[in-house]
N, C-alpha and C. Protein backbone atom coordinates (compact mmCIF):
# COMPACT_ATOMS: atom_id res chain seq x y z
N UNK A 1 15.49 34.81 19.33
CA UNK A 1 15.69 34.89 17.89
C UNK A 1 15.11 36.22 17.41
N UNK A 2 15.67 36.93 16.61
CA UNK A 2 15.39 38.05 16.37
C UNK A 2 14.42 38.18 15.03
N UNK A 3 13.81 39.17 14.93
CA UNK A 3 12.55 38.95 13.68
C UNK A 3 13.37 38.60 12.10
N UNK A 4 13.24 37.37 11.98
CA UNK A 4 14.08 36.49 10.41
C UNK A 4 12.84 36.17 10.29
N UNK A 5 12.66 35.63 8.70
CA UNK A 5 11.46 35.03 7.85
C UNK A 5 11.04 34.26 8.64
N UNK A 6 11.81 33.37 9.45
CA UNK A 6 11.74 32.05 10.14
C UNK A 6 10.76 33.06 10.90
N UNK A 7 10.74 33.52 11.89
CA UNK A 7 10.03 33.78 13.06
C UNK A 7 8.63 34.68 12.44
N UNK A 8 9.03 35.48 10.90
CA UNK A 8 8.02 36.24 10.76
C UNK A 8 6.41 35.17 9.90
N UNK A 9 7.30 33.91 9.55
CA UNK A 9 6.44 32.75 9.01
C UNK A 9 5.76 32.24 9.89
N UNK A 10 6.80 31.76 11.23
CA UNK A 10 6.15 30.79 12.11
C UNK A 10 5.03 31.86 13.10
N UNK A 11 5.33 32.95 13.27
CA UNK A 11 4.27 33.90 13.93
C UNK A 11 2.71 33.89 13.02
N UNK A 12 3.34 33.92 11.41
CA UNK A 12 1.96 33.79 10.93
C UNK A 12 0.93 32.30 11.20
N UNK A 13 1.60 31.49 11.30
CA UNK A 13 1.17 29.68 11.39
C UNK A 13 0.39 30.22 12.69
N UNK A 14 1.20 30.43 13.52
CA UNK A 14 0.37 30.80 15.02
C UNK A 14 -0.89 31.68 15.33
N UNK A 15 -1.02 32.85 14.32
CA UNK A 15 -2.06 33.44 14.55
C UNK A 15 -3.30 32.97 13.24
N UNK A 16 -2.61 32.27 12.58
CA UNK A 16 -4.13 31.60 11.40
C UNK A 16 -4.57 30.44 11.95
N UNK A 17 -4.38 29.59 12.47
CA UNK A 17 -4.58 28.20 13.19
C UNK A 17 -4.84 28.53 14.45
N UNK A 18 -6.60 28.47 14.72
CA UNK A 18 -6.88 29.21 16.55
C UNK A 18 -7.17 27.93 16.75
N UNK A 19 -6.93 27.46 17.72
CA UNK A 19 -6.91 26.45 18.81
C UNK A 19 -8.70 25.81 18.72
N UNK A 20 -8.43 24.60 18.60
CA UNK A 20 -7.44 23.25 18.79
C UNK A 20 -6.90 22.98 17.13
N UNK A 21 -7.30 23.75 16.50
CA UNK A 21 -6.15 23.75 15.29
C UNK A 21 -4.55 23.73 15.37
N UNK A 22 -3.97 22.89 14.48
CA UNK A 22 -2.29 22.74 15.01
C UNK A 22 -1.67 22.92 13.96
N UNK A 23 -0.05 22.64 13.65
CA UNK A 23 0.59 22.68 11.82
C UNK A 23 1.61 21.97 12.39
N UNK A 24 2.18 21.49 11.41
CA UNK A 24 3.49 21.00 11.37
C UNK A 24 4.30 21.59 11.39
N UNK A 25 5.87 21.64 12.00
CA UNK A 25 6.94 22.86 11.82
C UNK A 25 7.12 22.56 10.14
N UNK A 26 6.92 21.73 9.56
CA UNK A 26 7.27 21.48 7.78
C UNK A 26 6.37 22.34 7.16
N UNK A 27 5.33 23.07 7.83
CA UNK A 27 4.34 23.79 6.95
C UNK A 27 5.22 25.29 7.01
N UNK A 28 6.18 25.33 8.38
CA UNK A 28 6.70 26.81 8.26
C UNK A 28 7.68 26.71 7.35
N UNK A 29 8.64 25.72 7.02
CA UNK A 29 9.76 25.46 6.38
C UNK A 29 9.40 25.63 5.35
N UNK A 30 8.83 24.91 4.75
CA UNK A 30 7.96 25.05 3.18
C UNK A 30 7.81 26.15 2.86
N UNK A 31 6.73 27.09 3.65
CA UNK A 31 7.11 28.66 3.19
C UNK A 31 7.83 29.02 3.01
N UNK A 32 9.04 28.73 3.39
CA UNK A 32 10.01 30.31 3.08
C UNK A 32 10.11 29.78 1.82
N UNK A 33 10.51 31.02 1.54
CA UNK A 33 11.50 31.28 -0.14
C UNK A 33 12.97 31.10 0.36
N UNK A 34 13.54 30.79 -1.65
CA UNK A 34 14.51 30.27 -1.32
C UNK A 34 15.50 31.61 -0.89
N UNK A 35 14.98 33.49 -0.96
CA UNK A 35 15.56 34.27 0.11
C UNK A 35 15.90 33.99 1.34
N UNK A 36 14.44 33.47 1.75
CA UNK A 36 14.15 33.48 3.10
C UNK A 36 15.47 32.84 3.73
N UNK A 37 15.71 31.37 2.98
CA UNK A 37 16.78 30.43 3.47
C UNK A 37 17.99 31.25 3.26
N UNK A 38 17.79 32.21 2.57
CA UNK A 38 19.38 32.34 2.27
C UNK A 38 19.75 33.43 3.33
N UNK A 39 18.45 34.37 3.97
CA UNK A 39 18.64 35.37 4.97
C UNK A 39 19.48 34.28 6.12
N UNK A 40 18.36 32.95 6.50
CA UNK A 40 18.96 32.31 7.52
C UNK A 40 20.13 32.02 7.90
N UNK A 41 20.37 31.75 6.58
CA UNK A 41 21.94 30.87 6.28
C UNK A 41 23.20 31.98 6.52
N UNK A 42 22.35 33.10 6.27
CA UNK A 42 23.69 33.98 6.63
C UNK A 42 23.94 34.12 7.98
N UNK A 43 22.47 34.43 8.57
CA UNK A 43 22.32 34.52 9.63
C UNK A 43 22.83 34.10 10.73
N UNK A 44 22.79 32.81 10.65
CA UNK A 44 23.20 31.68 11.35
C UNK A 44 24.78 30.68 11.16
N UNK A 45 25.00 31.77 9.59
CA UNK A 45 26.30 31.16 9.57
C UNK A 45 26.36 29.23 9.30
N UNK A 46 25.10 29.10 9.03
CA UNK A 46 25.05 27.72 8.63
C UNK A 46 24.25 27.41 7.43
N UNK A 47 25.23 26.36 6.39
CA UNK A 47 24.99 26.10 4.83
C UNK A 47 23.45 25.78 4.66
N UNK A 48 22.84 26.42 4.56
CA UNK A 48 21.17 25.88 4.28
C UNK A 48 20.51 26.49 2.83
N UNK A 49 20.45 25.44 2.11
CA UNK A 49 19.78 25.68 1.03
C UNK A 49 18.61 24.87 0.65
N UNK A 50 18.13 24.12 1.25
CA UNK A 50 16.93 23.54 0.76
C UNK A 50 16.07 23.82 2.50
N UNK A 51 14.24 23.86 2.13
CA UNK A 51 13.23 24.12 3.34
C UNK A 51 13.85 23.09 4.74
N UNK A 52 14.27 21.94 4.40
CA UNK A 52 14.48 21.07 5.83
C UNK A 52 15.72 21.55 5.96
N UNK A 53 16.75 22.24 5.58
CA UNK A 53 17.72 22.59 6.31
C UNK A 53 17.09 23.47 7.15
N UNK A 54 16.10 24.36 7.46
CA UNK A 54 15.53 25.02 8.39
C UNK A 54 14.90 24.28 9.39
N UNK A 55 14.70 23.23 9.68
CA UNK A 55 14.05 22.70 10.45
C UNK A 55 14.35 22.80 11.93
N UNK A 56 15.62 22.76 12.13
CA UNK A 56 16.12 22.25 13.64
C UNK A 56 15.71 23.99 13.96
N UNK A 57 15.94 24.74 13.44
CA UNK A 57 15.83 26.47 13.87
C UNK A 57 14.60 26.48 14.05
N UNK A 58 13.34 25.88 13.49
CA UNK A 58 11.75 25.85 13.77
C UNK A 58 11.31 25.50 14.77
N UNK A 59 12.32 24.08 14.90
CA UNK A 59 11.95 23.29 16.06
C UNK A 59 12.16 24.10 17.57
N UNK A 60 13.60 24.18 17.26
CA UNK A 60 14.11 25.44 18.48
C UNK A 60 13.07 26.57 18.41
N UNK A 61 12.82 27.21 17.60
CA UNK A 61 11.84 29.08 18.22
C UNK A 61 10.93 27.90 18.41
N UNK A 62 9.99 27.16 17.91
CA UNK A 62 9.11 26.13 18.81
C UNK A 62 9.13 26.07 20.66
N UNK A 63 10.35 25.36 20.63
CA UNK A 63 10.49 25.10 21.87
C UNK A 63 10.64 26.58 22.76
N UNK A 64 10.84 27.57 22.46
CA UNK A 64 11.07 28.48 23.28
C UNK A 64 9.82 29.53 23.33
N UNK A 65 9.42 29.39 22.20
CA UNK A 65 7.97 29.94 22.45
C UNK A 65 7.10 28.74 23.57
N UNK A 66 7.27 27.71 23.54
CA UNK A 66 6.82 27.10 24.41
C UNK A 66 7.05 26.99 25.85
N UNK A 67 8.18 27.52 25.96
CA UNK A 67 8.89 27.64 27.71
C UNK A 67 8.08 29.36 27.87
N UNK A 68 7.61 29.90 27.13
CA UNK A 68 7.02 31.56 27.30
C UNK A 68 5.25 31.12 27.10
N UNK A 69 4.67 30.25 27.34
CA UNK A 69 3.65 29.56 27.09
C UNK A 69 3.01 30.23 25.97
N UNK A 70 3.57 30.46 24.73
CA UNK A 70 2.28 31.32 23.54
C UNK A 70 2.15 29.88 22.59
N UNK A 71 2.78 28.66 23.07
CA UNK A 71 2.23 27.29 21.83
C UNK A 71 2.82 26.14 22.70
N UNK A 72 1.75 25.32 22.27
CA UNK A 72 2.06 23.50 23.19
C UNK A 72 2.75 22.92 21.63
N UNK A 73 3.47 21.71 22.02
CA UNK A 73 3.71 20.86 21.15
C UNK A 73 3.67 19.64 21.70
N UNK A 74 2.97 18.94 20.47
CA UNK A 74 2.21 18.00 20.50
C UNK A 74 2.59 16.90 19.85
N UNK A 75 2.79 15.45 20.23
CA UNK A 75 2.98 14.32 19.83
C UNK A 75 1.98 13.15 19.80
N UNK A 76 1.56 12.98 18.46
CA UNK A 76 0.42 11.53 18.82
C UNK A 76 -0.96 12.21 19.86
N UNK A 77 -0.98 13.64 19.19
CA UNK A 77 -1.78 14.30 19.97
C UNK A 77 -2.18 14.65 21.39
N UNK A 78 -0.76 14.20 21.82
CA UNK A 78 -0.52 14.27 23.35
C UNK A 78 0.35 15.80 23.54
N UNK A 79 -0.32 16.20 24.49
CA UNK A 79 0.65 17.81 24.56
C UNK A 79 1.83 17.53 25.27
N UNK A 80 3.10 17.83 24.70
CA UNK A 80 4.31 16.97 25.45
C UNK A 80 4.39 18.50 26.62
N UNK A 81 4.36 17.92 28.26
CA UNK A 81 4.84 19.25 29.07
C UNK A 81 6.13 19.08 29.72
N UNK A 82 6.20 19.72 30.82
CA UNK A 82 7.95 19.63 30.95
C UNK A 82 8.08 18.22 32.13
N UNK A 83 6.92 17.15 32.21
CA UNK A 83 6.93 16.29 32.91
C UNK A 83 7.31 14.92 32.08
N UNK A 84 6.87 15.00 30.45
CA UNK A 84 6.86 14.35 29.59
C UNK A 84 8.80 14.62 29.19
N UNK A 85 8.94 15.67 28.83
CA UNK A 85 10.23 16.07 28.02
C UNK A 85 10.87 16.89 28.62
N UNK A 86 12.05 17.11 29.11
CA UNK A 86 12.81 18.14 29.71
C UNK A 86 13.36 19.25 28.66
N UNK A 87 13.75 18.34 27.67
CA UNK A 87 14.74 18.97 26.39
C UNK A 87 14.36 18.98 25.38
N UNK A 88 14.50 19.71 24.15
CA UNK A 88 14.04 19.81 22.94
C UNK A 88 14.65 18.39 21.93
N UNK A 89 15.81 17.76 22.45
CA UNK A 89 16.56 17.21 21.69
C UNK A 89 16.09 15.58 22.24
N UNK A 90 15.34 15.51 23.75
CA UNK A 90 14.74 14.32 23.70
C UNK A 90 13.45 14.27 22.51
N UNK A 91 13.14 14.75 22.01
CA UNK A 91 11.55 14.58 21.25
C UNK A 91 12.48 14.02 19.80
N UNK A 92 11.87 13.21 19.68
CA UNK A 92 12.14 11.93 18.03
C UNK A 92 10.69 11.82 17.95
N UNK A 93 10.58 11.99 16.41
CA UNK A 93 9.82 12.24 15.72
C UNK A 93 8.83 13.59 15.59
N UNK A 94 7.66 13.15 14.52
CA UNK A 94 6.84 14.45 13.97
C UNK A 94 6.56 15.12 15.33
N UNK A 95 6.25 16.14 15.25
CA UNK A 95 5.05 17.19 16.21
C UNK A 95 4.28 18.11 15.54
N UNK A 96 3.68 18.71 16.13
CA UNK A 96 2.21 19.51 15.61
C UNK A 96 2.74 20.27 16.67
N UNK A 97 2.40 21.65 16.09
CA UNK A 97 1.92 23.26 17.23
C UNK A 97 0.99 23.67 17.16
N UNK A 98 0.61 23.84 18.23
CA UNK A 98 -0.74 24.26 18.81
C UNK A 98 -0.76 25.94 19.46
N UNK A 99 -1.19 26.91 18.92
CA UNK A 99 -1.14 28.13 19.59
C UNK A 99 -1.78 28.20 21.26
N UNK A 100 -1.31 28.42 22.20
CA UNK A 100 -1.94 28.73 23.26
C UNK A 100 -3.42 29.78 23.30
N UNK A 101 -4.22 29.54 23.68
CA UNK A 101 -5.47 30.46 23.65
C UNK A 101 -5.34 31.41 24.86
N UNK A 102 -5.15 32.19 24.70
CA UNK A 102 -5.76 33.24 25.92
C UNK A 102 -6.51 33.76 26.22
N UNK A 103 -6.33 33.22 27.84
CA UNK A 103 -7.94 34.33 28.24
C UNK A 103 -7.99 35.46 29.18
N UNK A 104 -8.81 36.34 29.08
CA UNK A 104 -8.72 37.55 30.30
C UNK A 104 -8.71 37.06 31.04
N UNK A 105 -9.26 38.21 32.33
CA UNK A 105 -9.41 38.00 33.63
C UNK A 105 -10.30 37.61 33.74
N UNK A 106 -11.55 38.33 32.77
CA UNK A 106 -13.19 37.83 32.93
C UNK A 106 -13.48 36.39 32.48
N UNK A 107 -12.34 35.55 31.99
CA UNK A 107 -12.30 34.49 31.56
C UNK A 107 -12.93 34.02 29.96
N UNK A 108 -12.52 35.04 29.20
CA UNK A 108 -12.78 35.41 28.02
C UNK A 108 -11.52 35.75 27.22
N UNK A 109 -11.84 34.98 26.02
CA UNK A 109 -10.50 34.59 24.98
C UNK A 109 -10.10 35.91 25.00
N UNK A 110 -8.97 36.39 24.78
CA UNK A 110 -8.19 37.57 24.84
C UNK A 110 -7.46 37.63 23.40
């Protein structure tokens, strides 16, 4: 996904919330403005005018930032991994994101 509100919102969620702090993808949706939606909508070529029409696009950069390990997602506070869920489209219901922490080599947050 290329840098849209969507990704430049959900990047911010990720770097204000340091671990074990999490958000809801509804906290990124909520942000945008109603621009933001309308950049998407062009974007994507799909009718979105209210914050939850963004959702499934949250959920997705979610999941793919998660196959690049920079965020876990989390159910019932369980970190779902690829033993739990194969697919983005098995997960029903809420989740929480969790930024991945990194650490150096010296084993120090990075």
């Amino acid at each position: 996904m290329t840098a849209t509100p969507l990704v430049r919102h959900f990047e911010a969620f990720l770097a204000a919330r340091h671990p074990p702090k999490t958000f809801c993808p509804s906290e990124v949706a909520r942000s945008l403005t109603s621009a933001d939606i309308q950049v998407l909508s062009d974007a994507t070529s799909t009718a979105m005018t209210h914050w939850r029409d963004a959702m499934p696009l949250i959920r997705e950069h979610a999941w793919t930032l998660r196959a690049r390990g920079r965020c876990e997602i989390l159910q019932r506070g369980v970190v779902l991994g690829a033993e739990q869920v194969g697919c983005l489209e098995e997960i029903r219901g809420p989740i929480r994101i969790r930024r991945v922490e990194r650490t150096g080599e010296d084993g120090s947050g990075a």
